[in-house]
N, C-alpha and C. Protein backbone atom coordinates (compact mmCIF):
# COMPACT_ATOMS: atom_id res chain seq x y z
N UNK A 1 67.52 97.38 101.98
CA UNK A 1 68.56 98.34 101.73
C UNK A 1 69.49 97.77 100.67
N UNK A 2 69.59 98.25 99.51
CA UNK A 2 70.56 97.73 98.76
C UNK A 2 71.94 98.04 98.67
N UNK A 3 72.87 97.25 98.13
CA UNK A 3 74.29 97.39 98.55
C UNK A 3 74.76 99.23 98.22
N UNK A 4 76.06 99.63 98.54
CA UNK A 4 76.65 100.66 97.91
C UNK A 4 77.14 100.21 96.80
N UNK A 5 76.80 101.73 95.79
CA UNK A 5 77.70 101.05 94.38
C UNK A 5 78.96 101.55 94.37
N UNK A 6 79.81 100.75 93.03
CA UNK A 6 81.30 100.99 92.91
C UNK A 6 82.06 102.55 93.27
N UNK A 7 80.94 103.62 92.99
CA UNK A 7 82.07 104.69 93.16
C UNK A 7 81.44 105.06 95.15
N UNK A 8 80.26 104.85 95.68
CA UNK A 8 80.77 105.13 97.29
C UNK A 8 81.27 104.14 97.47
N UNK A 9 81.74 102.93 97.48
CA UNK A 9 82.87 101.96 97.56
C UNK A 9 84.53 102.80 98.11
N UNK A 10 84.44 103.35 95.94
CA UNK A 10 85.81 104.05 95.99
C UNK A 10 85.70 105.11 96.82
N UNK A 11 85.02 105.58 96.69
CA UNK A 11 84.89 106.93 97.82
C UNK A 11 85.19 106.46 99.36
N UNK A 12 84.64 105.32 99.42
CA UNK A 12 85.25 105.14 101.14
C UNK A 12 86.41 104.84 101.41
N UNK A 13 87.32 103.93 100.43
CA UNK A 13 88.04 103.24 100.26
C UNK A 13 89.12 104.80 100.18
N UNK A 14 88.95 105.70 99.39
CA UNK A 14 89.74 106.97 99.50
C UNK A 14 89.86 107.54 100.74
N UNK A 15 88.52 107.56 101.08
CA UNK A 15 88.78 108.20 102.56
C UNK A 15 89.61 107.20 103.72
N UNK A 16 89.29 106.26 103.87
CA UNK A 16 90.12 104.98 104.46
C UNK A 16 91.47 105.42 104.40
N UNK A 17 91.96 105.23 103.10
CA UNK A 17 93.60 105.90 103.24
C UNK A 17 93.63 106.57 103.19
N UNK A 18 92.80 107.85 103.80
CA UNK A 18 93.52 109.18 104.12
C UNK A 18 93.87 110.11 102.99
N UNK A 19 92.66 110.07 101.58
CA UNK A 19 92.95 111.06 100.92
C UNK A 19 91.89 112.17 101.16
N UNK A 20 91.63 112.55 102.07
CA UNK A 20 90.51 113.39 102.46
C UNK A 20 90.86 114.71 103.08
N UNK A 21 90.44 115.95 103.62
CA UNK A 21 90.65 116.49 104.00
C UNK A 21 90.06 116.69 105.28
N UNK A 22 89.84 115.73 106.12
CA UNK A 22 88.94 115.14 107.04
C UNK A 22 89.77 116.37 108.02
N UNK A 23 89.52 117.26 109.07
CA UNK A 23 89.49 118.08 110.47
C UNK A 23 89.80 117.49 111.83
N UNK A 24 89.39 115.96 111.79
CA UNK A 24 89.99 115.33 112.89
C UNK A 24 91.17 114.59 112.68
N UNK A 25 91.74 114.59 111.69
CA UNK A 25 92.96 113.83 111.09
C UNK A 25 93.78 114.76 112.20
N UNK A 26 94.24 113.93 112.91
CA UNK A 26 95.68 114.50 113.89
C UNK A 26 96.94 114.32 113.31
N UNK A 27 98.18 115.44 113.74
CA UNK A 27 99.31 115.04 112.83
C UNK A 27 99.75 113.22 113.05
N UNK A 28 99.53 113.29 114.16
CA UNK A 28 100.30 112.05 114.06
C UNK A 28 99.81 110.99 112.90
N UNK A 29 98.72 111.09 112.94
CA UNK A 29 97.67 110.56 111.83
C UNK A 29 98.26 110.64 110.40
N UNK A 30 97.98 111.72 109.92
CA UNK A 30 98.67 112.32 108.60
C UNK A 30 100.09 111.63 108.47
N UNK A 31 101.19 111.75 109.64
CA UNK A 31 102.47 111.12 109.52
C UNK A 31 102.50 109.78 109.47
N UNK A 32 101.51 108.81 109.91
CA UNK A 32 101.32 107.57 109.96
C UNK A 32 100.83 107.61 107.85
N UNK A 33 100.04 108.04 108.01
CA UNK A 33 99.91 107.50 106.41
C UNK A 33 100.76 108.16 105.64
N UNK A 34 101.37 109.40 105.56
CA UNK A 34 102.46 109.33 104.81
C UNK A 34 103.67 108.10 104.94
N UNK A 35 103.98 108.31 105.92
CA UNK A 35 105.18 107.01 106.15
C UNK A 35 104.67 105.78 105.11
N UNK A 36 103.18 105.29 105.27
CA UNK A 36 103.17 104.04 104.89
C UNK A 36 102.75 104.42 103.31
N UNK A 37 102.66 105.64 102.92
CA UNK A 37 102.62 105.27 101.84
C UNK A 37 103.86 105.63 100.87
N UNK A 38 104.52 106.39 101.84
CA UNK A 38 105.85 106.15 101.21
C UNK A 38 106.64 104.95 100.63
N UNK A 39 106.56 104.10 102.04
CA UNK A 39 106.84 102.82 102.15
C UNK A 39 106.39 101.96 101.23
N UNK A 40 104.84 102.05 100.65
CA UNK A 40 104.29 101.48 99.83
C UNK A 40 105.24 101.81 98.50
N UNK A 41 105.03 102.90 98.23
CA UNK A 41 105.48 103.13 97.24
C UNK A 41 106.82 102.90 96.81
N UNK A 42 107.67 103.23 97.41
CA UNK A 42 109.35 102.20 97.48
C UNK A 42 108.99 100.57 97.61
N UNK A 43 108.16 99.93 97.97
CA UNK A 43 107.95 98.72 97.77
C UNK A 43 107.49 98.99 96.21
N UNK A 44 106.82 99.69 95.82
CA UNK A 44 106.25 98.63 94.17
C UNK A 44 107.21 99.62 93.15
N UNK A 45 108.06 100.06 93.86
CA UNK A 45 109.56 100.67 93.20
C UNK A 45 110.45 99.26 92.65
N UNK A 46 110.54 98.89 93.96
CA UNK A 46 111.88 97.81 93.85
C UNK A 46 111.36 96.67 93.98
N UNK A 47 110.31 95.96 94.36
CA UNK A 47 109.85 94.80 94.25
C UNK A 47 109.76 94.32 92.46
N UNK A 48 108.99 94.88 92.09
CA UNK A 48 109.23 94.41 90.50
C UNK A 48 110.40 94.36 89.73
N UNK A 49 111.66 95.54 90.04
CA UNK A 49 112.85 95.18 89.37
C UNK A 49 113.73 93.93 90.29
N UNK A 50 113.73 93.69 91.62
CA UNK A 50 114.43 92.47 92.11
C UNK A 50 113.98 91.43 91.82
N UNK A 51 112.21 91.59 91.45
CA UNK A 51 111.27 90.27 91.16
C UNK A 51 112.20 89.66 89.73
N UNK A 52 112.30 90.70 88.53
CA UNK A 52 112.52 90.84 87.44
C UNK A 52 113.92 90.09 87.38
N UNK A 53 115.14 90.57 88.32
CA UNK A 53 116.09 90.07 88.37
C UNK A 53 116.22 88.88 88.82
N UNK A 54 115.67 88.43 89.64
CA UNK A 54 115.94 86.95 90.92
C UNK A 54 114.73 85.91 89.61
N UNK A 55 113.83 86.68 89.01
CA UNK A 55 113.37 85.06 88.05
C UNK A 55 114.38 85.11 86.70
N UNK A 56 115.21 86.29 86.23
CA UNK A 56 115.65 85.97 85.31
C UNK A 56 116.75 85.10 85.53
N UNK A 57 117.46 85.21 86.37
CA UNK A 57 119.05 84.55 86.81
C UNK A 57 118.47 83.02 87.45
N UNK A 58 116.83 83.02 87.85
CA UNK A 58 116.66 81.62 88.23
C UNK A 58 116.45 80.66 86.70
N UNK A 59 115.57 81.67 85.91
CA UNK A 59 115.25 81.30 84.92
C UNK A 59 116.40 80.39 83.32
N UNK A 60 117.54 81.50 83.98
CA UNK A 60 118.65 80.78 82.48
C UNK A 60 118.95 79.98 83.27
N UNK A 61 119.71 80.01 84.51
CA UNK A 61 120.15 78.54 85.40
C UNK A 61 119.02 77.50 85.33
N UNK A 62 117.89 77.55 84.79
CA UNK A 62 116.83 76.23 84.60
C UNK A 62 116.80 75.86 83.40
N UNK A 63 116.94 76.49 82.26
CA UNK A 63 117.19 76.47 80.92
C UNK A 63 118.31 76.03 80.56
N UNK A 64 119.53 76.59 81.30
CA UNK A 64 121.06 75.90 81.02
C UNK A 64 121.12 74.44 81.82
N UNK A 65 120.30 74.25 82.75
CA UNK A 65 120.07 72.76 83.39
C UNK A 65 119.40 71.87 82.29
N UNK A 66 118.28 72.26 81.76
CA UNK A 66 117.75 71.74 81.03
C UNK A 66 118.28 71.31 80.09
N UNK A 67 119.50 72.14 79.00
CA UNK A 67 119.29 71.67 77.73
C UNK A 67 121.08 70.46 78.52
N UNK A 68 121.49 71.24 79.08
CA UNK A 68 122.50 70.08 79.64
C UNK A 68 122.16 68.65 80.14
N UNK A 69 121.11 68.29 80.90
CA UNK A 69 120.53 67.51 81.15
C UNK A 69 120.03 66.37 79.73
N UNK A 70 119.56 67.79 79.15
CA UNK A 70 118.73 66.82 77.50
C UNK A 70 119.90 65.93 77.02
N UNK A 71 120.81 67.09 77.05
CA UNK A 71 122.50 66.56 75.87
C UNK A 71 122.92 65.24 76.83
N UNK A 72 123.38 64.93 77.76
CA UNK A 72 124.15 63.76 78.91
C UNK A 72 122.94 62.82 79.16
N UNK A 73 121.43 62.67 79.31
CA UNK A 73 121.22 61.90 80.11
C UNK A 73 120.67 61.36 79.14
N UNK A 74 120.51 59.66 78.89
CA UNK A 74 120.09 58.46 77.81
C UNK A 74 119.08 57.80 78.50
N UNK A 75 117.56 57.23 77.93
CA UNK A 75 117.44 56.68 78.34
C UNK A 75 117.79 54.98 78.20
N UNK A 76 117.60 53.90 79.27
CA UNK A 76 117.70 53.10 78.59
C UNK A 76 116.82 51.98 79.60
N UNK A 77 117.06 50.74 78.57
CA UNK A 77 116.00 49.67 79.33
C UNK A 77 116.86 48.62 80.14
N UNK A 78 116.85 48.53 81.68
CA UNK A 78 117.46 47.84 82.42
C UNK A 78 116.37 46.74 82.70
N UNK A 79 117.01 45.62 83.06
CA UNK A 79 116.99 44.33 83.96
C UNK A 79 117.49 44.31 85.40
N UNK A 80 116.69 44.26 86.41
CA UNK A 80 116.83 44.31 87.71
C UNK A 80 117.38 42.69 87.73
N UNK A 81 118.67 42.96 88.59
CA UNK A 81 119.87 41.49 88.80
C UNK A 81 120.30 41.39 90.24
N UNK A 82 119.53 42.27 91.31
CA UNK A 82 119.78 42.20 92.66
C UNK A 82 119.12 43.60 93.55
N UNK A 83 118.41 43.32 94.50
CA UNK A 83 117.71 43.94 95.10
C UNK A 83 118.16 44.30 96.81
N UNK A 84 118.82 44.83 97.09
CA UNK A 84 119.54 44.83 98.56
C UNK A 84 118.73 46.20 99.61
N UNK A 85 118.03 45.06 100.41
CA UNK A 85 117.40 46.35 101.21
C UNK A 85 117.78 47.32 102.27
N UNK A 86 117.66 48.93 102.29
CA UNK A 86 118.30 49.55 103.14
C UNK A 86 117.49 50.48 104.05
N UNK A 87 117.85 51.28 104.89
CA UNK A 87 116.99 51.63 106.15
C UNK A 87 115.84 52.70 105.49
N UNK A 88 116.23 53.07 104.34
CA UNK A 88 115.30 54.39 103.52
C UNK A 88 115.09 53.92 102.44
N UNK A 89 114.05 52.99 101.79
CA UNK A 89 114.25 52.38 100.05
C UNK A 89 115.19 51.20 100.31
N UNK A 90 115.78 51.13 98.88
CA UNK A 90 116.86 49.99 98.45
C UNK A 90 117.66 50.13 97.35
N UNK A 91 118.45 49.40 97.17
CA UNK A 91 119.40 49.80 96.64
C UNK A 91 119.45 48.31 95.28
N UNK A 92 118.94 49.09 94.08
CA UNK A 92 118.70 48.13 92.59
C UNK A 92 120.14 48.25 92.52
N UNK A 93 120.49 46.93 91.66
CA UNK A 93 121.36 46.48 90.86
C UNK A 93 121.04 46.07 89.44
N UNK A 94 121.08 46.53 88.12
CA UNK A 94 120.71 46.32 87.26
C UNK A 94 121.99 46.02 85.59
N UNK A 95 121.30 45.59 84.49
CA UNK A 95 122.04 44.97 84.06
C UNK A 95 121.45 45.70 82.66
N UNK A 96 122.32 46.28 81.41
CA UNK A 96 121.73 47.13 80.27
C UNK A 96 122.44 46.93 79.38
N UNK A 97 121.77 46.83 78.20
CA UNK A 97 122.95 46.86 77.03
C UNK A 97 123.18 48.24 76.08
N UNK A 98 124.53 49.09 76.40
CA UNK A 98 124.53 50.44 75.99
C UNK A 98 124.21 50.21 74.66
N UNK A 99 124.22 51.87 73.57
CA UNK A 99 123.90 51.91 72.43
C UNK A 99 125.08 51.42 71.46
N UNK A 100 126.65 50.88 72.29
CA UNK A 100 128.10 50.70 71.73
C UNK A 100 127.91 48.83 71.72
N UNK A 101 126.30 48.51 71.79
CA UNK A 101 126.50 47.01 72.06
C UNK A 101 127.62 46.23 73.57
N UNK A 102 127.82 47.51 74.34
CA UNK A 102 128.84 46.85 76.01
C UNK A 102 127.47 46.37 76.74
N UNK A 103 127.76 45.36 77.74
CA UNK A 103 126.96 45.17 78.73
C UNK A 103 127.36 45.90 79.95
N UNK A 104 126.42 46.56 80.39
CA UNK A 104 126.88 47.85 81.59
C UNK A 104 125.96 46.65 82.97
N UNK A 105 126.61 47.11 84.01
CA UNK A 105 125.74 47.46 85.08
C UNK A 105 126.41 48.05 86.42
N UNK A 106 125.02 48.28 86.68
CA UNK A 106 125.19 49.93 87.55
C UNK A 106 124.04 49.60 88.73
N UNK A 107 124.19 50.46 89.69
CA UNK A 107 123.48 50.54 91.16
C UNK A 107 122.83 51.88 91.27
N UNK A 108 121.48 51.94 91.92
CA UNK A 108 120.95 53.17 92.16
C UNK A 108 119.71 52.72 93.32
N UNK A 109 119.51 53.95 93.97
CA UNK A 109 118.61 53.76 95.30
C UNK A 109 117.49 54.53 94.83
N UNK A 110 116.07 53.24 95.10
CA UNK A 110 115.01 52.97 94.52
C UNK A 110 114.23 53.26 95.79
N UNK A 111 112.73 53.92 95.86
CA UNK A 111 112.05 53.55 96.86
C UNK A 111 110.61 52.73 96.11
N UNK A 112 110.47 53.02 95.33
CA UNK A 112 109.31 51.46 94.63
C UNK A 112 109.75 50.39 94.69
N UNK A 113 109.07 49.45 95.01
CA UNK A 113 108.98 47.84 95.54
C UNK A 113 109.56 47.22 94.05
N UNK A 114 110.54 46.93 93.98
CA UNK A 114 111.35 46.03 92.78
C UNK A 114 111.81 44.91 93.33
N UNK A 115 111.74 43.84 92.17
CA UNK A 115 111.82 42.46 92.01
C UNK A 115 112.87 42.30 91.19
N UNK A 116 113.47 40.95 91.33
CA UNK A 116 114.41 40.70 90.50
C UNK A 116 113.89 40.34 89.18
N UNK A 117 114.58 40.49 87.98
CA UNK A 117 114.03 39.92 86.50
C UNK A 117 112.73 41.09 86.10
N UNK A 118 112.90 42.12 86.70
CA UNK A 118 111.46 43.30 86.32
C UNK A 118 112.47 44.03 84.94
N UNK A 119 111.50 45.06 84.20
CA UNK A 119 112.59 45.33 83.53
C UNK A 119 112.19 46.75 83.93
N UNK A 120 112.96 47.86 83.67
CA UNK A 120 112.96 49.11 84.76
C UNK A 120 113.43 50.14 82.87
N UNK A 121 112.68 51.67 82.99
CA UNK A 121 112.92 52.48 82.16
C UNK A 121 113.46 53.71 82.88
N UNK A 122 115.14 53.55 82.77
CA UNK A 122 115.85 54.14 83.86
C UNK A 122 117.05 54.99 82.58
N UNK A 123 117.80 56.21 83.19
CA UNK A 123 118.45 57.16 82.87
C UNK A 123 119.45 57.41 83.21
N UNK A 124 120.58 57.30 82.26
CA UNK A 124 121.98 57.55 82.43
C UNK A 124 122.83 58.23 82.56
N UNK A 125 123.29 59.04 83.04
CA UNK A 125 123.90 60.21 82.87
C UNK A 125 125.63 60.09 82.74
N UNK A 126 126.14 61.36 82.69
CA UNK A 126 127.61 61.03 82.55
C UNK A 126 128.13 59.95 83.64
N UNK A 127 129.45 59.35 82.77
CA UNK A 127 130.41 58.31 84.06
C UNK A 127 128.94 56.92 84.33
N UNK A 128 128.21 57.21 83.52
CA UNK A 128 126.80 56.13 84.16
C UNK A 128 126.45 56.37 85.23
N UNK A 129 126.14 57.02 86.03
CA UNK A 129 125.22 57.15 86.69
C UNK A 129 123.42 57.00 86.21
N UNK A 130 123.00 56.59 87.52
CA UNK A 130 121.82 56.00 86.86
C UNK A 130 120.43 56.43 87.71
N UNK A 131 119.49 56.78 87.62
CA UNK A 131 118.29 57.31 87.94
C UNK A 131 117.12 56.92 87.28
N UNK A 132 115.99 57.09 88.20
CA UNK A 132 114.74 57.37 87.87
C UNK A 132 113.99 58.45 86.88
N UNK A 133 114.74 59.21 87.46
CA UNK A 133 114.56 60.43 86.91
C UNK A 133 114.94 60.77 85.14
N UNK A 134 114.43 61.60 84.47
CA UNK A 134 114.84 61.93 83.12
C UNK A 134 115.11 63.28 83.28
N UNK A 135 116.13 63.66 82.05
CA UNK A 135 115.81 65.22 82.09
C UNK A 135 114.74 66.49 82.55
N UNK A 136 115.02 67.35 82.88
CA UNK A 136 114.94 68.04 83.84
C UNK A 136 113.38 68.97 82.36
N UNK A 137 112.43 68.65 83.28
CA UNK A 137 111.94 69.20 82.25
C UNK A 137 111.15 71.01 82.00
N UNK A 138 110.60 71.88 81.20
CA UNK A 138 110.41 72.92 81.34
C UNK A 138 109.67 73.67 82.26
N UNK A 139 108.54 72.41 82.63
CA UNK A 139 107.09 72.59 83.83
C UNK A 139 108.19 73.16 84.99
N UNK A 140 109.45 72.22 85.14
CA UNK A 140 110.08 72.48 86.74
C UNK A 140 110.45 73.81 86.33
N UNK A 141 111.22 74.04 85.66
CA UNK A 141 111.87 75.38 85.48
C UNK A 141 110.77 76.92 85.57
N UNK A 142 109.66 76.75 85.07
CA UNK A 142 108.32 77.97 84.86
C UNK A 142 108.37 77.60 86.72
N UNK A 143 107.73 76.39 87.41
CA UNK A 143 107.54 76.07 88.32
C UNK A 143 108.75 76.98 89.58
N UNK A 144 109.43 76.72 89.25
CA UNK A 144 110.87 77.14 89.84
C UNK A 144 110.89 79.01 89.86
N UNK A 145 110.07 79.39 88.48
CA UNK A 145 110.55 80.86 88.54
C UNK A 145 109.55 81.31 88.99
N UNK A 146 107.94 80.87 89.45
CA UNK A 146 106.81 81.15 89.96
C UNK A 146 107.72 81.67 91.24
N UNK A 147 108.04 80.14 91.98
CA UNK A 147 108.51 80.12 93.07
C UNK A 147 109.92 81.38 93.99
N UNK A 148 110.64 81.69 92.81
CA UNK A 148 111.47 82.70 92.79
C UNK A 148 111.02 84.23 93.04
N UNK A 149 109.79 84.07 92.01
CA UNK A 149 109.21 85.25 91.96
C UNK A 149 108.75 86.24 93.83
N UNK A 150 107.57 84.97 93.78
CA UNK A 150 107.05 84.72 95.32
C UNK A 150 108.38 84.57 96.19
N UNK A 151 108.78 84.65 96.17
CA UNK A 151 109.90 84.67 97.08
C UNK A 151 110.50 86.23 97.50
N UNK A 152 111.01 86.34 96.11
CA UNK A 152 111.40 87.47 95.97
C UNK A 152 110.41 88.86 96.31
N UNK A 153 109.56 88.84 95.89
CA UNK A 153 108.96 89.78 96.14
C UNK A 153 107.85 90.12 97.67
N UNK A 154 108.18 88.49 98.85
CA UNK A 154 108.14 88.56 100.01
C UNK A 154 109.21 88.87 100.90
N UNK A 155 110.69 88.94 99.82
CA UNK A 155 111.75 89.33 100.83
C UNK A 155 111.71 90.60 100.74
N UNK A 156 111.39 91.37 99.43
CA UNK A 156 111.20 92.43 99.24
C UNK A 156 110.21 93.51 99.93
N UNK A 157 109.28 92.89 100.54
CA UNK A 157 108.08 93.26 101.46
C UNK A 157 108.27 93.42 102.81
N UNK A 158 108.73 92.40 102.81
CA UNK A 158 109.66 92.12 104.19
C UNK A 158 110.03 93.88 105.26
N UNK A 159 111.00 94.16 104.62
CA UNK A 159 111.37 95.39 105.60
C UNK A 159 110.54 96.63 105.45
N UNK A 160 109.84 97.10 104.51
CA UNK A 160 109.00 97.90 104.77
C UNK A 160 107.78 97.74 105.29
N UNK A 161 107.30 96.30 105.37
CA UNK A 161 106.37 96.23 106.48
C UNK A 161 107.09 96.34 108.03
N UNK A 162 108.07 96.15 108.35
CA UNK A 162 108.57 95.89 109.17
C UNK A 162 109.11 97.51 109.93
N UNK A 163 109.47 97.96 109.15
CA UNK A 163 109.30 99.55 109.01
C UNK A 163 108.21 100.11 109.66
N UNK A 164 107.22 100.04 108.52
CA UNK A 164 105.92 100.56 108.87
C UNK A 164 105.20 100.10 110.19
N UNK A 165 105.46 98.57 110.28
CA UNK A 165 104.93 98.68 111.96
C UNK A 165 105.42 98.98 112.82
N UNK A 166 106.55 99.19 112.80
CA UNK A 166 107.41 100.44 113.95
C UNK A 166 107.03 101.92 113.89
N UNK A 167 106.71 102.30 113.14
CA UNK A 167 106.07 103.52 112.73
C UNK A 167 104.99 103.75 113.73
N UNK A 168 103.95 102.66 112.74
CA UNK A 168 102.62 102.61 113.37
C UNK A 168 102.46 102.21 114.96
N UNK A 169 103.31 101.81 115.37
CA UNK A 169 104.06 101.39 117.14
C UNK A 169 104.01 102.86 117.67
N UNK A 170 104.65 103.35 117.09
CA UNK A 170 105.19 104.91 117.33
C UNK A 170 104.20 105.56 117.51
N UNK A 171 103.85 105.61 116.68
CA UNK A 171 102.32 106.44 116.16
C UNK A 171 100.90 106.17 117.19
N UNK A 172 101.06 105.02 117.33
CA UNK A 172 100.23 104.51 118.05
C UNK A 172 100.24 104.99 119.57
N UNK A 173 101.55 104.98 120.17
CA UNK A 173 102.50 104.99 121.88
C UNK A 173 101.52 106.84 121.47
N UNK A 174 102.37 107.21 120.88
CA UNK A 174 101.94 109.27 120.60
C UNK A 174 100.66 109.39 120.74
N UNK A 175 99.73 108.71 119.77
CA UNK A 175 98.01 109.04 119.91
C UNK A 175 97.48 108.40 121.04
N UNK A 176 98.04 107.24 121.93
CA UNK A 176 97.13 107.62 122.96
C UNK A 176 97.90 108.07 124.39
N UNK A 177 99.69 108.65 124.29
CA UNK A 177 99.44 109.92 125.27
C UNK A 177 98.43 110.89 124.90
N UNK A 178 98.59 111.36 123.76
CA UNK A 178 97.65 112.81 123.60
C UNK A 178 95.94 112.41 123.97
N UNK A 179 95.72 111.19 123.55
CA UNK A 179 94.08 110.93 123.93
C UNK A 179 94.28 111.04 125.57
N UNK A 180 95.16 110.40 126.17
CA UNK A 180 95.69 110.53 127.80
C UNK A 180 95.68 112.19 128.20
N UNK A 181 96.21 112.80 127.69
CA UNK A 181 96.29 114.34 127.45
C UNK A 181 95.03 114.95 127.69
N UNK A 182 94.55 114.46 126.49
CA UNK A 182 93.02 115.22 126.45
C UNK A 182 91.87 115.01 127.12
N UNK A 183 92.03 113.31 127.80
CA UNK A 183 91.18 113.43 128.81
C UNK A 183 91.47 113.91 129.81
N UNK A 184 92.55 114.13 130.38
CA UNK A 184 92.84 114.75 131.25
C UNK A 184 92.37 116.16 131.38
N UNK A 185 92.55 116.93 130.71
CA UNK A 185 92.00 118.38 130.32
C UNK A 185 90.90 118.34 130.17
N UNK A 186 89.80 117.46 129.59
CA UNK A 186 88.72 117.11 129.59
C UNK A 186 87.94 117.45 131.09
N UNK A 187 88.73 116.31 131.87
CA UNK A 187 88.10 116.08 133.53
C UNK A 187 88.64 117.51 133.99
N UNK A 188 89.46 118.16 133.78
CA UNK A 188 90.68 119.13 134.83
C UNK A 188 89.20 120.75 134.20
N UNK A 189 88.67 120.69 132.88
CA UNK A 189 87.85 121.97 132.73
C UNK A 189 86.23 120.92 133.66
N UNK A 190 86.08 119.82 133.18
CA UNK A 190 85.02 119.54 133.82
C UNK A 190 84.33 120.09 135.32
N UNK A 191 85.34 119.67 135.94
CA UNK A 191 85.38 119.96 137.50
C UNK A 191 85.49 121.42 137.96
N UNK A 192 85.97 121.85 136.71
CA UNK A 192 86.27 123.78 137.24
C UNK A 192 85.08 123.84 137.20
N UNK A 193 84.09 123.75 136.36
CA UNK A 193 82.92 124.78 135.58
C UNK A 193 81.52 123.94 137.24
């Protein structure tokens, strides 16, 4: 037997949601898929413009991080001058010579295994502060608005599924009094005849 092709596919797939003019479709039936496709449809209403909004406003706040980050943070080449261990990592002490020819040093909490006399390619930021880390780069920010996106458009999903299965609750409690109904009437002519 070979498979069905693409259009009885679509054809079932139509009838599935209820675009048919099928005779046993009960109202409650009909009201169950209107509801949800109402619902559907107000979802791919407003999901794409909140999607649209929540990555753009994530998007300049990653871009205005970024180029701020670029402008303040230096790198530079430290000398590890004391190693003090603490309950999470440790805590480097290091020793640098800024680009003004000063000898700086500064403290920052490390979790890689450092030695004294290592030399470390570490990042400065305003007031000196000092990190591992470098500027904030573009991967995080795309990364960040993926993540926004998906977000957004599961909070957005959120209540009309939530909707709809109250519906379909509803819908559900209704179709099987009436199946309750009908067997009943079922057995109640059975027994007459």
């Amino acid at each position: 037997m070979k498979p069905p092709d693409a259009m009885t596919r679509a054809d079932r797939l139509r009838r599935r949601c209820g675009f048919d003019g099928n005779a046993l479709r009960r109202k409650v039936d009909r009201a169950q898929w209107r509801a949800g496709l109402l619902l559907l449809l107000l979802f791919l209403v407003v999901a794409p413009v909140a999607c649209a909004h929540v990555v753009w406003s994530v998007h300049t706040a990653g871009v205005r991080a970024e180029r701020y980050e670029a402008a303040t943070r230096h790198r530079i080449d430290a000398t590890v001058v004391g190693v003090t261990p603490l309950e999470s990592g440790r805590e480097v002490t290091v020793v640098w010579t800024g680009a003004d020819g000063a000898s700086h040093t500064g403290r920052y909490t490390s979790w890689r295994a450092t030695a004294i006399g290592q030399h470390r390619v570490l990042w400065t930021g305003p007031r000196h502060g000092l990190g591992e880390m470098g500027p904030r780069k573009h991967v995080r920010t795309i990364g960040d608005d993926v993540s926004a996106a998906a977000a957004a458009v599961a909070v957005t999903g959120l209540p009309p599924l939530t909707v709809y299965l109250l519906v379909r609750w509803g819908c559900d409690r209704r179709r099987y009094r009436q199946w309750d109904e009908e067997w009943a009437d079922f057995d109640r002519r059975s027994r007459s005849t």
